[in-house]
Structure formats: structure tokens, C-alpha cells
Protein backbone atom coordinates (compact mmCIF):
# COMPACT_ATOMS: atom_id res chain seq x y z
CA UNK A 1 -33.18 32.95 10.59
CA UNK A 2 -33.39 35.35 7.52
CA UNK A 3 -36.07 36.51 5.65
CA UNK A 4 -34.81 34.71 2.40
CA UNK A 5 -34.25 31.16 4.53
CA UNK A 6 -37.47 31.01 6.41
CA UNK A 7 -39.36 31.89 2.79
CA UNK A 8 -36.93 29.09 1.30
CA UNK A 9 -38.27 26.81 4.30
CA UNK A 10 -41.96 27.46 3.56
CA UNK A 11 -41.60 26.97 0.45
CA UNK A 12 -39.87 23.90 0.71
CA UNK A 13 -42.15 23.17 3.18
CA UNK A 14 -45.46 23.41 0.52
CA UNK A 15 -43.64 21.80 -1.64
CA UNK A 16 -43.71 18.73 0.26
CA UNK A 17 -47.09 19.44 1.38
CA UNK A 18 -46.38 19.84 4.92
CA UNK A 19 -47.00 23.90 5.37
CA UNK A 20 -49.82 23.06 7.33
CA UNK A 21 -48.78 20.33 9.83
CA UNK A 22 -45.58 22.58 10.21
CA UNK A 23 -47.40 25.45 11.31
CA UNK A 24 -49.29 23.54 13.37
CA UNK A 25 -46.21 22.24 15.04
CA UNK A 26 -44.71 25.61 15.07
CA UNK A 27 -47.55 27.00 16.65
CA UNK A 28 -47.95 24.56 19.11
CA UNK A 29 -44.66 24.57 20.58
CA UNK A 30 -44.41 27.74 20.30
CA UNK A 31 -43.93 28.20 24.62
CA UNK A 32 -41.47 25.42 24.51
CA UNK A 33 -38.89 27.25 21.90
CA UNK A 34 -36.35 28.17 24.57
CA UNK A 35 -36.19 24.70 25.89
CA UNK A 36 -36.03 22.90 22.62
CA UNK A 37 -33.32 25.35 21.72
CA UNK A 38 -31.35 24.40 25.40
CA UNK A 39 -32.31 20.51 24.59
CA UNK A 40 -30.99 20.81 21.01
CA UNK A 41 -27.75 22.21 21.81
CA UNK A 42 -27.56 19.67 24.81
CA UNK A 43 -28.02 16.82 22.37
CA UNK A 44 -26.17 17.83 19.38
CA UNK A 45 -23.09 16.13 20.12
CA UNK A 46 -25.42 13.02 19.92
CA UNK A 47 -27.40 13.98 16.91
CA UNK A 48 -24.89 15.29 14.89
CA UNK A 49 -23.70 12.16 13.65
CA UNK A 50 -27.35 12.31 11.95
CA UNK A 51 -28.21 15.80 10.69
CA UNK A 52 -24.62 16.54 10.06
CA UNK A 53 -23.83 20.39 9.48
CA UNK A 54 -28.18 20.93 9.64
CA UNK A 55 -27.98 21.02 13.25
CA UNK A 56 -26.62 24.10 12.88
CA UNK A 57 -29.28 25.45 11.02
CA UNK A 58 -32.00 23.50 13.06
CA UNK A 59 -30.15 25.41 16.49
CA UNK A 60 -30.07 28.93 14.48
CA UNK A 61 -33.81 28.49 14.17
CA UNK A 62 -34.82 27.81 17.57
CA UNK A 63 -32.25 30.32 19.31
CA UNK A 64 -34.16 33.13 17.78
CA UNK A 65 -37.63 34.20 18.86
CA UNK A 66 -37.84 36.78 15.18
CA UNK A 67 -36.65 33.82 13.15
CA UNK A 68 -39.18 31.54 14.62
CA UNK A 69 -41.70 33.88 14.54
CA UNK A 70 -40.94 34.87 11.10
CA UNK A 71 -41.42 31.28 9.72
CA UNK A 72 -44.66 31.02 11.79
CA UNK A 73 -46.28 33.79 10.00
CA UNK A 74 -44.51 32.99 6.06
CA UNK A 75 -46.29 29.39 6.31
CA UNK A 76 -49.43 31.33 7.65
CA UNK A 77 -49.33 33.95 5.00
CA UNK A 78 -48.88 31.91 2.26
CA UNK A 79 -51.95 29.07 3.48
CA UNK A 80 -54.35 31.37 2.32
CA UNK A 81 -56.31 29.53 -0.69
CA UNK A 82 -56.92 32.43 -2.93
């Protein structure tokens, strides 16, 4: 994931009000990224039909570590109240 889509994600993200709950998420499953990547493209034939063309974004995402990462640390950055 770019620089430009994970900022447009976090801030899409606070927008919505859901930075923190993201991050959370994020953070959590951090150690389970290369099996929700494997399980996504597994099931995308299935979920497809629901996300349409965003699976492809959603599987971009999870198949790289600096993209995941990089969104991680945007919605951390920008959490900070001041």
C-alpha cells in the first residue's frame, strides 16, 4: 500500500471515527497478517460478489508487511490529541 493510500485510509478512517478501533484491530492481528492475506485470497472468489473490485485493494493491504505497517503507524501518528 502507498504512502498516499494508507494516509487516504486514516483519514477516511477519522473521519468516520474509527482510527482508534482500527488501530486496535491492526495492532492486534498484527501476527495473523500472513494468514489473513492466504485466507483472503482463498475466499475471494466467494466474497467478491460483495466487495467487488475492493478485494483487490483489501488483498494489496494484507500481502504487504510495509503497507500494513505503514497504516499501523499513520493512524498512530495522527491519534495524538494535540
Amino acid at each position: 500500500m502507498s504512502d498516499e493510500r494508507s494516509e487516504a485510509l486514516a483519514a477516511e478512517l477519522r473521519r468516520r471515527g474509527l482510527a482508534t478501533p482500527a488501530f486496535l484491530l491492526l495492532e492486534a492481528h498484527r501476527p495473523l497478517r500472513p494468514l489473513l492475506a492466504n485466507a483472503s485470497l482463498f475466499l475471494s472468489p466467494l466474497i467478491r460478489p460483495l466487495f467487488g473490485s475492493r478485494i483487490d485493494r483489501i488483498q494489496e493491504a494484507l500481502d504487504e508487511d510495509d503497507g500494513y505497517d505503514r497504516l499501523i503507524s499513520e493512524l498512530e501518528r495522527r491519534e495524538d490529541p494535540r
